[in-house]
Protein backbone atom coordinates (compact mmCIF):
# COMPACT_ATOMS: atom_id res chain seq x y z
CA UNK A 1 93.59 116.85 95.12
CA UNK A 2 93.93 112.97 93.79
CA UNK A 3 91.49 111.41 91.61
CA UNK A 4 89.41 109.08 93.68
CA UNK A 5 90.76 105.14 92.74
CA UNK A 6 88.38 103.01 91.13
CA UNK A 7 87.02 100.47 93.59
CA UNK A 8 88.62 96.79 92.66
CA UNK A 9 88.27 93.68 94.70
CA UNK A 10 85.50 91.65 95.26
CA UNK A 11 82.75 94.13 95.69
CA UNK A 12 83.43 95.15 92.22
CA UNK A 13 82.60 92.19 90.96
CA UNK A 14 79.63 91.75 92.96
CA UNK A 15 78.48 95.49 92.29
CA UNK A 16 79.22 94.05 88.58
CA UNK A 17 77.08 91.06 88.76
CA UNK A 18 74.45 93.05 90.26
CA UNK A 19 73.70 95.19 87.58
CA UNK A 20 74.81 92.20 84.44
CA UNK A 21 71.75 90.29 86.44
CA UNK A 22 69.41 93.14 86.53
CA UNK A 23 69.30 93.47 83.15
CA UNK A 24 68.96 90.53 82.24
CA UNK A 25 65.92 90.12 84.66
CA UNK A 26 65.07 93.56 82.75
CA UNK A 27 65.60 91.95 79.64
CA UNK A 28 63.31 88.61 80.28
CA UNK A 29 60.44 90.57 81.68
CA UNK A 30 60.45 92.55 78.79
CA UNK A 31 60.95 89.36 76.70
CA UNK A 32 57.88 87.70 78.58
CA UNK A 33 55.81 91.37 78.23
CA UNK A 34 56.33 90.57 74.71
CA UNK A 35 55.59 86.72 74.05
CA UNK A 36 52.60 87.94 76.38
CA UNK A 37 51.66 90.50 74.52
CA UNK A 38 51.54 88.36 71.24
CA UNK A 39 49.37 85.73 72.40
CA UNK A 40 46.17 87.33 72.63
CA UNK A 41 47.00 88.60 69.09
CA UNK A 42 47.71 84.66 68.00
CA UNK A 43 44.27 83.83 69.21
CA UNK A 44 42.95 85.55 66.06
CA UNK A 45 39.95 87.52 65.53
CA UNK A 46 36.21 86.93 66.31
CA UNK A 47 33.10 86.66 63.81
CA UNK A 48 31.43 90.12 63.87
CA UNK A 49 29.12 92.10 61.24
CA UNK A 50 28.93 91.07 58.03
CA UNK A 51 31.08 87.54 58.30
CA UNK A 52 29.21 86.82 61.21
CA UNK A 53 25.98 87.38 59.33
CA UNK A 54 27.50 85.01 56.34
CA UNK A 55 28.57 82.49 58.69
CA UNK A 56 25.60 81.98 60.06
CA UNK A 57 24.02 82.07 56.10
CA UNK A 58 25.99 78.73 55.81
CA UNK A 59 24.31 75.08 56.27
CA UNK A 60 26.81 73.85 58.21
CA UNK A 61 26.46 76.85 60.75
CA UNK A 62 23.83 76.29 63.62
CA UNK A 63 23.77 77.08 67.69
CA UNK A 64 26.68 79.72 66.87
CA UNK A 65 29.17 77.26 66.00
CA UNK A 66 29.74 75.55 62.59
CA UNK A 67 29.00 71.70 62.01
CA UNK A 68 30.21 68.38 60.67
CA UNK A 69 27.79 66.30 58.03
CA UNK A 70 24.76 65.85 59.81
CA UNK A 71 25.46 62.02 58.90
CA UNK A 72 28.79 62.21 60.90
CA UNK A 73 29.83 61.63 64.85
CA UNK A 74 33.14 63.82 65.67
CA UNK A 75 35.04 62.84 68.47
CA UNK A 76 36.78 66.02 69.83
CA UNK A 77 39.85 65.06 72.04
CA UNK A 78 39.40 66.58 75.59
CA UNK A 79 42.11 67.89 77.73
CA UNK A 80 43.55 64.26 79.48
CA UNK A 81 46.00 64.16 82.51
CA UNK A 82 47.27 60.74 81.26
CA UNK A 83 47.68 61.66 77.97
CA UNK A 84 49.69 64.74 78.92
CA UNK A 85 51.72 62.16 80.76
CA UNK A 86 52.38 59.97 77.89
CA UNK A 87 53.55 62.82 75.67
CA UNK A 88 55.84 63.76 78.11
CA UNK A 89 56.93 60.28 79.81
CA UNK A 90 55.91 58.06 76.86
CA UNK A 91 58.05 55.43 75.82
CA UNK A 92 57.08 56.00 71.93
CA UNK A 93 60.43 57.27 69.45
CA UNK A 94 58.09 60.23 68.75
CA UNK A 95 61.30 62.37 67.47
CA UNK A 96 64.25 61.25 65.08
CA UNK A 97 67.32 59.86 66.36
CA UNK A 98 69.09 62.00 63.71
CA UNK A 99 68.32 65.54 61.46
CA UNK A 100 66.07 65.01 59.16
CA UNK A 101 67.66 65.55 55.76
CA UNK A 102 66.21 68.50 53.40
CA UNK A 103 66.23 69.03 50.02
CA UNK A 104 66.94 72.85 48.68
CA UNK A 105 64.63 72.77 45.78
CA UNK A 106 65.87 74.10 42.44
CA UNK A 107 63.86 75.99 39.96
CA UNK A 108 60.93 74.37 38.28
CA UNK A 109 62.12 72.74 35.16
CA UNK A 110 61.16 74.19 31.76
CA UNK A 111 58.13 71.56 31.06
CA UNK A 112 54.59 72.36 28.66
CA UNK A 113 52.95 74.38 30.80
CA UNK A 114 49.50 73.28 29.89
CA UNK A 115 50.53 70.24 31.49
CA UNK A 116 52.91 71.27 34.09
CA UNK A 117 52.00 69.44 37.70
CA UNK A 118 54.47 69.68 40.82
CA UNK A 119 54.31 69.17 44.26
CA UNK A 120 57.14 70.65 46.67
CA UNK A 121 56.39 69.38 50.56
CA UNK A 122 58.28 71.95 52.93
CA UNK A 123 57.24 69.42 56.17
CA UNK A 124 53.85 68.70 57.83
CA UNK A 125 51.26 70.14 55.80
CA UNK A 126 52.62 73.13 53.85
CA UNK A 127 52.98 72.34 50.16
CA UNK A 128 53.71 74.15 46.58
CA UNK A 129 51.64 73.23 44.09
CA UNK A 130 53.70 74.27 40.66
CA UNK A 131 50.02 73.57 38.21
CA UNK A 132 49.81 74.43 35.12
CA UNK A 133 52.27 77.85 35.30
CA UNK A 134 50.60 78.82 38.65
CA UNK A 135 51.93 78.43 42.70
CA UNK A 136 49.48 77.40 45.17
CA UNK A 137 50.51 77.44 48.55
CA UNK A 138 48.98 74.96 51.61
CA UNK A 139 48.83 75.68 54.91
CA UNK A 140 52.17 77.45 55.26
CA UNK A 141 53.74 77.54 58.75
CA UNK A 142 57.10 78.91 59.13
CA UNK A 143 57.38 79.08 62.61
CA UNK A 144 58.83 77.42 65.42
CA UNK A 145 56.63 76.20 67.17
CA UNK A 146 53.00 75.82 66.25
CA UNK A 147 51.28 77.46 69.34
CA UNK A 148 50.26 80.98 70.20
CA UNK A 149 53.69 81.26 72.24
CA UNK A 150 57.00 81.43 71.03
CA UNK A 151 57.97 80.35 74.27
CA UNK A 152 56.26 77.08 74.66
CA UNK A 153 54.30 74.25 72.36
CA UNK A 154 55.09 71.56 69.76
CA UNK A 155 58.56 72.51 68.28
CA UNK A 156 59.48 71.50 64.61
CA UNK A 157 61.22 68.54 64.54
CA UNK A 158 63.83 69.85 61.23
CA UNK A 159 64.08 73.71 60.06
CA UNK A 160 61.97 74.75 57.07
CA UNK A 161 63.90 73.92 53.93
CA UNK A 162 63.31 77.50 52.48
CA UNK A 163 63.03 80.69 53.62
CA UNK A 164 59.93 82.37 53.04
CA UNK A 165 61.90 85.10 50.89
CA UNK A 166 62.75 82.20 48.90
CA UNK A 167 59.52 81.03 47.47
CA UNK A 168 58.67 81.92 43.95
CA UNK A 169 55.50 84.28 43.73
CA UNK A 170 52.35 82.96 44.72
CA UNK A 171 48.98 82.89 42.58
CA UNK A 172 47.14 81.74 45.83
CA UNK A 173 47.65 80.75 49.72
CA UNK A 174 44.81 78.07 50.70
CA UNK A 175 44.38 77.78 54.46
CA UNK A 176 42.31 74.23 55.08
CA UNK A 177 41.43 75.40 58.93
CA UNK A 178 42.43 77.67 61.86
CA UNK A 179 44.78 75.25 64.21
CA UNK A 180 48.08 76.86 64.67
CA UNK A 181 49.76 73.60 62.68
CA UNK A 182 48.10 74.82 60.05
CA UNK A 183 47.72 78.83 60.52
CA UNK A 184 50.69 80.97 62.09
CA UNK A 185 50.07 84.50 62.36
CA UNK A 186 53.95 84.75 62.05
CA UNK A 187 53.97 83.21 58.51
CA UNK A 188 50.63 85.03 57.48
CA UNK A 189 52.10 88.37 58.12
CA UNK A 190 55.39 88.28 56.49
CA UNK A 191 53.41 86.48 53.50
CA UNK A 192 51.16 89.29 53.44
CA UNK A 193 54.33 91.60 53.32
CA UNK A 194 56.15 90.14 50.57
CA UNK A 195 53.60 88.14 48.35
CA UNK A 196 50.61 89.80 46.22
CA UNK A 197 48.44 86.31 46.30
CA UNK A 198 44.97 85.93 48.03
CA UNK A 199 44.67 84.05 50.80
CA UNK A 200 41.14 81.35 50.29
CA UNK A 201 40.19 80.11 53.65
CA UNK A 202 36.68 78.26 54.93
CA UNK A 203 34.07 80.90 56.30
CA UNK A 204 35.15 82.75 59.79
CA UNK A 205 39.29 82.53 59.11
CA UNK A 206 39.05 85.62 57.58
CA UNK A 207 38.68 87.02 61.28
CA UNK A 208 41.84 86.33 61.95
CA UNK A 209 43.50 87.26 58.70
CA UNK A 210 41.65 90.73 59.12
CA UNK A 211 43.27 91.17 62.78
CA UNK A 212 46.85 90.50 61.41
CA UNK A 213 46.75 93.34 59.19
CA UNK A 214 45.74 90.93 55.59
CA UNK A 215 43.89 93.81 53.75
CA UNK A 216 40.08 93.08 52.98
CA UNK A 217 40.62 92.37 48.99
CA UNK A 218 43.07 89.67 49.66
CA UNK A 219 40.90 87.65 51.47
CA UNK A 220 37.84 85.24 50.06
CA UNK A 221 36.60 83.25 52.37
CA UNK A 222 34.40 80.34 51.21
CA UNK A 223 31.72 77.83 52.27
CA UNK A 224 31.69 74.32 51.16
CA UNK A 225 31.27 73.83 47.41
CA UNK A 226 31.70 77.17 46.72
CA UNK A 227 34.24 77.73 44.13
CA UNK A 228 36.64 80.85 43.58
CA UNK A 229 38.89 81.52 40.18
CA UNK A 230 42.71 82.49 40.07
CA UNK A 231 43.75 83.19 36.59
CA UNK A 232 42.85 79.68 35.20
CA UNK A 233 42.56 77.64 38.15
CA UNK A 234 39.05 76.93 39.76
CA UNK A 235 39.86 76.45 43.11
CA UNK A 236 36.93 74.78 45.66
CA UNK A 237 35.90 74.79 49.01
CA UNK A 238 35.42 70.95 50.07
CA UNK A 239 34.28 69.25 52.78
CA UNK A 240 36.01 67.66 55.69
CA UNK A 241 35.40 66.24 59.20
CA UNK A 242 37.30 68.21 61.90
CA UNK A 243 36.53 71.07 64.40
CA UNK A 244 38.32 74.42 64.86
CA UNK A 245 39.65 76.59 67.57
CA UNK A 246 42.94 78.31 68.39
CA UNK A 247 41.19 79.00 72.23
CA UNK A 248 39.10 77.75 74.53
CA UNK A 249 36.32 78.26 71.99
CA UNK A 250 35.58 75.46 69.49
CA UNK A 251 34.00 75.37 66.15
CA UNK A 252 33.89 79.57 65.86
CA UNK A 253 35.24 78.81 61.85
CA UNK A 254 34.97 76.24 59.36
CA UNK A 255 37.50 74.00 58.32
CA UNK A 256 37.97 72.40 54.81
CA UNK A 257 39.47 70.41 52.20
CA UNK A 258 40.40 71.98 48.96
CA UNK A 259 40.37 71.21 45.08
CA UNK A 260 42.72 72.62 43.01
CA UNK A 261 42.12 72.10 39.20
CA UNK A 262 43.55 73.76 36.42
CA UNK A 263 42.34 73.37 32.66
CA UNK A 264 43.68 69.48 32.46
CA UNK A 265 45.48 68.99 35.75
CA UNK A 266 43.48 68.57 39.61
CA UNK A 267 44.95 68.05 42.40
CA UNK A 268 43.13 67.34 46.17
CA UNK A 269 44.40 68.14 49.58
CA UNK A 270 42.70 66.97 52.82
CA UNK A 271 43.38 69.38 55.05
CA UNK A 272 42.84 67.93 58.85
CA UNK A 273 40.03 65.20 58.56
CA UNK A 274 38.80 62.01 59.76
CA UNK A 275 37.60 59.17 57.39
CA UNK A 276 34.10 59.81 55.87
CA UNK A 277 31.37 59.41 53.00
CA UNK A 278 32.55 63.02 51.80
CA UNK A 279 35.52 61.89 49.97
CA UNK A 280 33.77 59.51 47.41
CA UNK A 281 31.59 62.27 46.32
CA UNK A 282 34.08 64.39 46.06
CA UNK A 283 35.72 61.86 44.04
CA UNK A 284 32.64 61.89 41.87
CA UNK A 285 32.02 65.55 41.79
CA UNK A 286 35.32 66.88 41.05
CA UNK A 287 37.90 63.69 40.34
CA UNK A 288 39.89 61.93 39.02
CA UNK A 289 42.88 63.40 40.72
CA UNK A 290 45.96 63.58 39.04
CA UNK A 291 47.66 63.55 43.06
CA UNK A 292 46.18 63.59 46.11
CA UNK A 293 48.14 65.30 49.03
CA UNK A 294 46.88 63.19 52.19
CA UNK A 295 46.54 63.94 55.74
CA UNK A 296 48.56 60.32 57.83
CA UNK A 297 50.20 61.56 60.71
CA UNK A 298 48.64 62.37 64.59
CA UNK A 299 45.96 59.77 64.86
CA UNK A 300 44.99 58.35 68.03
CA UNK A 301 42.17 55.68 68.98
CA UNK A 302 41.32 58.23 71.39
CA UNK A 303 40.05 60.62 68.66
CA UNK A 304 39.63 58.34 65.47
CA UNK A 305 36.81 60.71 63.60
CA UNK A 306 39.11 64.02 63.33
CA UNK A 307 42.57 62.25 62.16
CA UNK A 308 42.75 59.15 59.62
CA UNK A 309 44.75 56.08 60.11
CA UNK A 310 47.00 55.47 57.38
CA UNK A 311 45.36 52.77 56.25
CA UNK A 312 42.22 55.26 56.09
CA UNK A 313 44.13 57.67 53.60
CA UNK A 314 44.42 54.73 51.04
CA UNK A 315 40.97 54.21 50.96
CA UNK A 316 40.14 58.04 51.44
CA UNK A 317 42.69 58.70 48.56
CA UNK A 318 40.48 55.70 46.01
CA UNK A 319 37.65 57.02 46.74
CA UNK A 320 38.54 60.55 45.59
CA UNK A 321 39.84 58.46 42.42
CA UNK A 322 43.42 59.59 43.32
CA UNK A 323 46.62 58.90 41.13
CA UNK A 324 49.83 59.34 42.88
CA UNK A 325 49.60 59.50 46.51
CA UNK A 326 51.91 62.45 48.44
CA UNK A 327 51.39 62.34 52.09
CA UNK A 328 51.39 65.32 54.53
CA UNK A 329 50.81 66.03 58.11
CA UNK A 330 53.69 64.32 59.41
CA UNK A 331 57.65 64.56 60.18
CA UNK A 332 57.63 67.91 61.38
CA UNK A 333 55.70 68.38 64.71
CA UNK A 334 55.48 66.03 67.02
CA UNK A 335 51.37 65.89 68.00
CA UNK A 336 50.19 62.51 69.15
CA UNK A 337 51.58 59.46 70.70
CA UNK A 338 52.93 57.48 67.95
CA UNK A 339 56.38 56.76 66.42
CA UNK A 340 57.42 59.47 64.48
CA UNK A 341 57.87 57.67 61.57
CA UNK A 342 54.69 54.78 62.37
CA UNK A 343 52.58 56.86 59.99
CA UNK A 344 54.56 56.45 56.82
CA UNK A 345 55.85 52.44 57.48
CA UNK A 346 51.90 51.56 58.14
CA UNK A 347 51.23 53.70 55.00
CA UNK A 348 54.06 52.25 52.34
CA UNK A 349 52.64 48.75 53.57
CA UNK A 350 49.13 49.34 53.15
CA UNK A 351 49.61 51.18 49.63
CA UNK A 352 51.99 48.31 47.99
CA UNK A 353 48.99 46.24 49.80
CA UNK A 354 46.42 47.88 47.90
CA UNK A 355 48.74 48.76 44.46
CA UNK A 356 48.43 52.76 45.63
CA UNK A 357 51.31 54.84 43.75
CA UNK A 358 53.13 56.40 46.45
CA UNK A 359 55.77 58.97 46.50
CA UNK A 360 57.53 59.84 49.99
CA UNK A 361 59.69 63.02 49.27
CA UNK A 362 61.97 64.47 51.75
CA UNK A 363 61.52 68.03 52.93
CA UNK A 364 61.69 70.25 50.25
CA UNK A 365 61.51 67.51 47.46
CA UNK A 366 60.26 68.24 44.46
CA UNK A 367 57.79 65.55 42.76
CA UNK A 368 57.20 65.90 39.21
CA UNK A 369 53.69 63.88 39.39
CA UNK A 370 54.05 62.39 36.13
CA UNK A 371 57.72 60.87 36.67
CA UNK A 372 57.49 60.52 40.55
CA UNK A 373 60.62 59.47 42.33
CA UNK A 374 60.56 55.58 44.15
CA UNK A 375 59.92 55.34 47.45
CA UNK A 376 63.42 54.33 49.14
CA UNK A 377 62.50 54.58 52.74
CA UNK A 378 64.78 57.68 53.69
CA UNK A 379 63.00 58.25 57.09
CA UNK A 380 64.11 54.85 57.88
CA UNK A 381 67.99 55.59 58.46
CA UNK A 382 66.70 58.36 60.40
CA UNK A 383 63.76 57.25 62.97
């Protein structure tokens, strides 16, 4: 008896295409299972027991949400049809017309110690501070996109200019708030894996550190004012004016500034905040700052007490009695409706205006604060 002969022709190839499409309708369901199942775990935690009972311990907690300055007026953007237009129909150059260039850093140089003061800017707001002999790292977000999806939201604009297996070891993580620019469960948890360091956050975060798997002794979560050692460095909770909220739920966890001082060097970062009185006491309390890293980028009239104007940070940053000025929160996501590189032009004006020292690095620059590089306008040849 013959062997059957394998079917050929057309129906082959249909039969063929069949199955290739089946799987890979198999394959996106199962990819969409997934991106669905990670979203509710993005979201974070909730405040329950003890934090809860903390939270609401804290003077800026009241109504079961936390507050701004009672001497403050926050204007919270609400969900706009014509400003979802305009982000996606806008005329504005909101992206680069070419990559944005990176810088691998190389190892710290060999420098006194004691007086030791770096600043490495990986894009938008995550930072290295090198102070002193110690790494303190800002708002780190590795991801893609910043958004509880991996499917959809703001995209980065250029690729991180490390790997995260690449960054020397850490003596702290500060988180200044809970908005997925700023926190990414992604980043947290592979942090967590391979780094020892604590991660200081404002009261409530540690809800959603605790749901990523961050064990209990690696987190301290602080209230304004409230200070927390690492070694030598004193590092403070500070105020800020912004809100919170990685759901539909607002204000559920504080947000922050932070001080960073060692035994000679400080060093301020704003977190997400509009202009107010805050910073000159701050500036009196805990200043002069040997370098302030400054919040310039996503402002809008349409929410002017959550996001400073450039022009803003300059006075923000002599009022904390900055020295050199390093701004953040720009270049890397694109979140409001101006140019992408509007921020830093109205900022290198307004700080030659105003005799500010300004350094502009490019991702993954490193800025020795006391022999900063000139600003030459990279983003220019690039916008």
């Amino acid at each position: 008896m013959r062997a059957p002969k394998e079917p050929t022709g057309p129906a082959t190839g249909r039969r063929i295409s069949g199955a290739t499409v089946g799987l890979a309708a198999l394959a996106g369901l199962a990819g969409l299972a997934w991106a669905a199942w990670d979203i509710p775990a993005a979201l974070g935690g909730r405040l329950t027991g003890t934090r809860a009972e903390r939270a609401a311990r804290s003077p800026q907690f009241r109504d079961g949400v936390f507050h701004n300055r009672a001497d403050t007026h926050t204007m919270v953007p609400a969900p706009d049809r014509n400003l979802l237009r305009e982000l996606i129909f806008g005329k504005q150059k909101r992206r680069p017309t070419a990559p944005v260039p990176l810088v691998r850093p190389t190892a710290a140089i060999d420098v006194d110690r004691a007086r030791e003061l770096n600043v490495v800017w990986y894009g938008h707001a995550s930072a290295l501070i090198e102070i002193e002999g110690r790494r303190v790292l800002l708002d780190p977000v590795w991801s893609d996109r910043c958004s509880p999806s991996a499917a959809v939201g703001p995209r980065r604009l250029h690729e991180p200019p490390v790997r995260l297996d690449e960054l020397p070891n850490l003596d702290a993580i500060l988180i200044s708030h809970d908005h997925y620019d700023h926190l990414d469960m992604a980043t947290v948890q592979e942090l967590t894996a391979r780094q020892s360091a604590p991660f200081l956050v404002p009261l409530g975060v540690g809800a959603h550190l605790d749901r990523w798997g961050v064990p209990a002794d690696r987190i301290v979560e602080l209230d304004w004012s409230q200070t927390h050692r690492v070694n030598d460095l004193a590092i403070t909770c500070a105020a800020a004016q912004h809100f919170s909220g990685r759901g539909l739920r607002r204000n559920g966890t504080l947000w922050s500034s932070w001080v960073v001082a060692g035994r000679q060097r400080k060093v301020y970062y704003t977190g997400d905040s509009g202009y107010f009185g805050g910073y000159a006491e701050i500036g009196a309390e805990h200043g002069p700052f040997d370098v302030t890293l400054m919040q310039i980028g996503a402002y809008d009239r349409a929410w002017p007490s959550i996001h400073m104007f450039p022009e803003e940070a300059v006075t923000a940053h002599l009022d904390l009695r900055g020295g050199l000025f390093l701004p953040v929160h720009w270049a890397t996501f694109n979140l409001a409706l101006h140019d992408w590189a509007e921020p830093v032009n109205r900022l290198w004006a307004e700080a030659k205006a105003r005799d500010v020292q300004l350094a502009v690095p490019r991702p993954g620059e490193r800025v020795v604060v006391d022999d900063p590089p000139p600003v030459d306008g990279w983003w220019q040849a690039v916008a």
